[in-house]
Structures are given as C-alpha cells and as structure tokens.
C-alpha atoms as a PDB file:
ATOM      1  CA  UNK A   1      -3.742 -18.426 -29.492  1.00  0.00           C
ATOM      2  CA  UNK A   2      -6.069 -16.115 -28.543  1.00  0.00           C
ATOM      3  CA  UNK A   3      -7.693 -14.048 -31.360  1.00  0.00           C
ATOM      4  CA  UNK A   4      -6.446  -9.943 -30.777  1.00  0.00           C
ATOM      5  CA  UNK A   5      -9.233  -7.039 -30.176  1.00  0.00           C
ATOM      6  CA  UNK A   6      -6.708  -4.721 -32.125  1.00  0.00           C
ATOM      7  CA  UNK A   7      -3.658  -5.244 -34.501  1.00  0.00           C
ATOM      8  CA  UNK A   8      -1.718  -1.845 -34.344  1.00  0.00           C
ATOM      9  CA  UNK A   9       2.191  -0.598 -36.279  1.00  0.00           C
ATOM     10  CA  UNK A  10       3.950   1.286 -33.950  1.00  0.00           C
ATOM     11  CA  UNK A  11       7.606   2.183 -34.543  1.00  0.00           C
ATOM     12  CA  UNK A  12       7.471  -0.117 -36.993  1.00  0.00           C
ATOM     13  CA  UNK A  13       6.756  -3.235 -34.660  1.00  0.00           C
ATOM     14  CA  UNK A  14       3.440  -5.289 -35.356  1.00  0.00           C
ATOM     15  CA  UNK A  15       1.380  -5.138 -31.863  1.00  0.00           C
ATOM     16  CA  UNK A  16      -1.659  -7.418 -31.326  1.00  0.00           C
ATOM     17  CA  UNK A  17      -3.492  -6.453 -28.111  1.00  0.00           C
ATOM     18  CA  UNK A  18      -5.562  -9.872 -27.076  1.00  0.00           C
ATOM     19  CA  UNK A  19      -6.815  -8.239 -23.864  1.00  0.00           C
ATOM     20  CA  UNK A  20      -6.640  -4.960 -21.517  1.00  0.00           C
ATOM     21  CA  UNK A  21      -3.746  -6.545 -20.103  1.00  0.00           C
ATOM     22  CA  UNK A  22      -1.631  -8.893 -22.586  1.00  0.00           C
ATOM     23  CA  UNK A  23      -0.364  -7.760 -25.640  1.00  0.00           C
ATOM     24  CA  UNK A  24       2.388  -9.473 -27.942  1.00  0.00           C
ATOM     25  CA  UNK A  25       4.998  -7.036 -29.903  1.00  0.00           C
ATOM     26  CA  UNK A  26       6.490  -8.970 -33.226  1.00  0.00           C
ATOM     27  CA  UNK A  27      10.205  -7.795 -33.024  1.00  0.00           C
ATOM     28  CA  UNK A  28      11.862  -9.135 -36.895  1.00  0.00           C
ATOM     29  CA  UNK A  29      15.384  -7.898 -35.373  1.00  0.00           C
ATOM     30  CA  UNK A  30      14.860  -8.439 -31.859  1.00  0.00           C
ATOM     31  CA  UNK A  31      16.470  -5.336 -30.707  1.00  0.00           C
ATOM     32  CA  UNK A  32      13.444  -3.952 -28.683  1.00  0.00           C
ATOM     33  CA  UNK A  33      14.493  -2.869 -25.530  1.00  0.00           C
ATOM     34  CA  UNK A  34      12.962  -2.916 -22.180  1.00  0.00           C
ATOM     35  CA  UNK A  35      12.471   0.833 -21.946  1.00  0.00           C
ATOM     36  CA  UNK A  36      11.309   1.063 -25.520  1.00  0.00           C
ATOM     37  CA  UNK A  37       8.583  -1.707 -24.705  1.00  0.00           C
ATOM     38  CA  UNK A  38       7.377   0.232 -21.651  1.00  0.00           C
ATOM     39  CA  UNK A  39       7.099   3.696 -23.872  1.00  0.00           C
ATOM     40  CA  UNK A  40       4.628   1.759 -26.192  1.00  0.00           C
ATOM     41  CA  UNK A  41       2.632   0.242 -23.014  1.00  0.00           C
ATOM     42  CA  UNK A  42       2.747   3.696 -21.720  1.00  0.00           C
ATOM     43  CA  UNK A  43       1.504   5.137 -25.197  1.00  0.00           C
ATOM     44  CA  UNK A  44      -1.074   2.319 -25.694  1.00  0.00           C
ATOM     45  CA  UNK A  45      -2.854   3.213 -21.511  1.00  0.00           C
ATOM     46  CA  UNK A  46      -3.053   6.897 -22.891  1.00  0.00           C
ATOM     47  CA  UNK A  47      -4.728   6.057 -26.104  1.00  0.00           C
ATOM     48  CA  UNK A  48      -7.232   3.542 -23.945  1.00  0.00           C
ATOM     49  CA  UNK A  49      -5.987   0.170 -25.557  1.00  0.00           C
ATOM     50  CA  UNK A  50      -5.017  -1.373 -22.570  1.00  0.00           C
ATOM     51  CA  UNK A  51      -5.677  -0.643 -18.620  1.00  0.00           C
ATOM     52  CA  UNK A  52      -2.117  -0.846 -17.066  1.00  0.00           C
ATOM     53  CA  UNK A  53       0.198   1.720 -17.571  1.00  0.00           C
ATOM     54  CA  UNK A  54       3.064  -0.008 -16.485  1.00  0.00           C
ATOM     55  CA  UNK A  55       4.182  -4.052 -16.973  1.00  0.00           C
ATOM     56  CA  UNK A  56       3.450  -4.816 -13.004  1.00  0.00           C
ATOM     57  CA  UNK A  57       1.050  -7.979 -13.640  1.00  0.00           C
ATOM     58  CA  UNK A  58       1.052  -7.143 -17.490  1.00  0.00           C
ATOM     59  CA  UNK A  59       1.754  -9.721 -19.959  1.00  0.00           C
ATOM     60  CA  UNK A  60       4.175  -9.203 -23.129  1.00  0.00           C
ATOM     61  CA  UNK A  61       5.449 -11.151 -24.898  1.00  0.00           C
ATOM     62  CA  UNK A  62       8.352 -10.230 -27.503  1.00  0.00           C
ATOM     63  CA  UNK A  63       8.862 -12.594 -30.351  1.00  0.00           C
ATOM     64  CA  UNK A  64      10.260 -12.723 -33.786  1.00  0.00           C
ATOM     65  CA  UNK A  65       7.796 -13.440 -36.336  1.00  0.00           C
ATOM     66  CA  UNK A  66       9.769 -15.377 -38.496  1.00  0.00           C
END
C-alpha cells in the first residue's frame, strides 16, 4: 500500500489521498453514499488535493477500517 501525500477528516470520514487521482475514504458504518463521495472529490479538486473533479478515471476506494 502506497504511502498517502495527505491524511485529511472530512465529515467525519478518514481520507488518505496517495496520488492526484486515487484516494481511499475509511467508512466505520459504511453508509457513504455515491453522491456524498463525489461532494468530497468535488471539495478536495477545489481545495487543489487532487486533479479530477469528477470519478471518470478516478480511483476510490471505500472501505471499513475495522
């Protein structure tokens, strides 16, 4: 696994970023939703952490951390 350029809380989800375009969102209840995954890729392109602003060609992964 691939060591991340920037660990991040948002929404209270744990986000490593391991590149400009893959990113891994730690989901403990495993209720995050589609739309709610593209509003923090969306938020993440404006800030600059990542160079996609949609998930066409953009790796996430979703997984519980326990």
């Amino acid at each position: 696994m691939k060591k991340p350029l920037y660990k991040l809380k948002i929404n209270g989800l744990d986000i490593e970023i391991t590149s400009k375009s893959d990113l891994t969102i730690y989901d403990p209840m495993l209720n995050l939703g589609n739309r709610e995954a593209m509003q923090i890729c969306r938020y993440l392109y404006r800030e600059g952490f990542i160079e996609k602003n949609d998930t066409d060609g953009f790796a996430i992964d979703i997984i519980n951390p326990s």
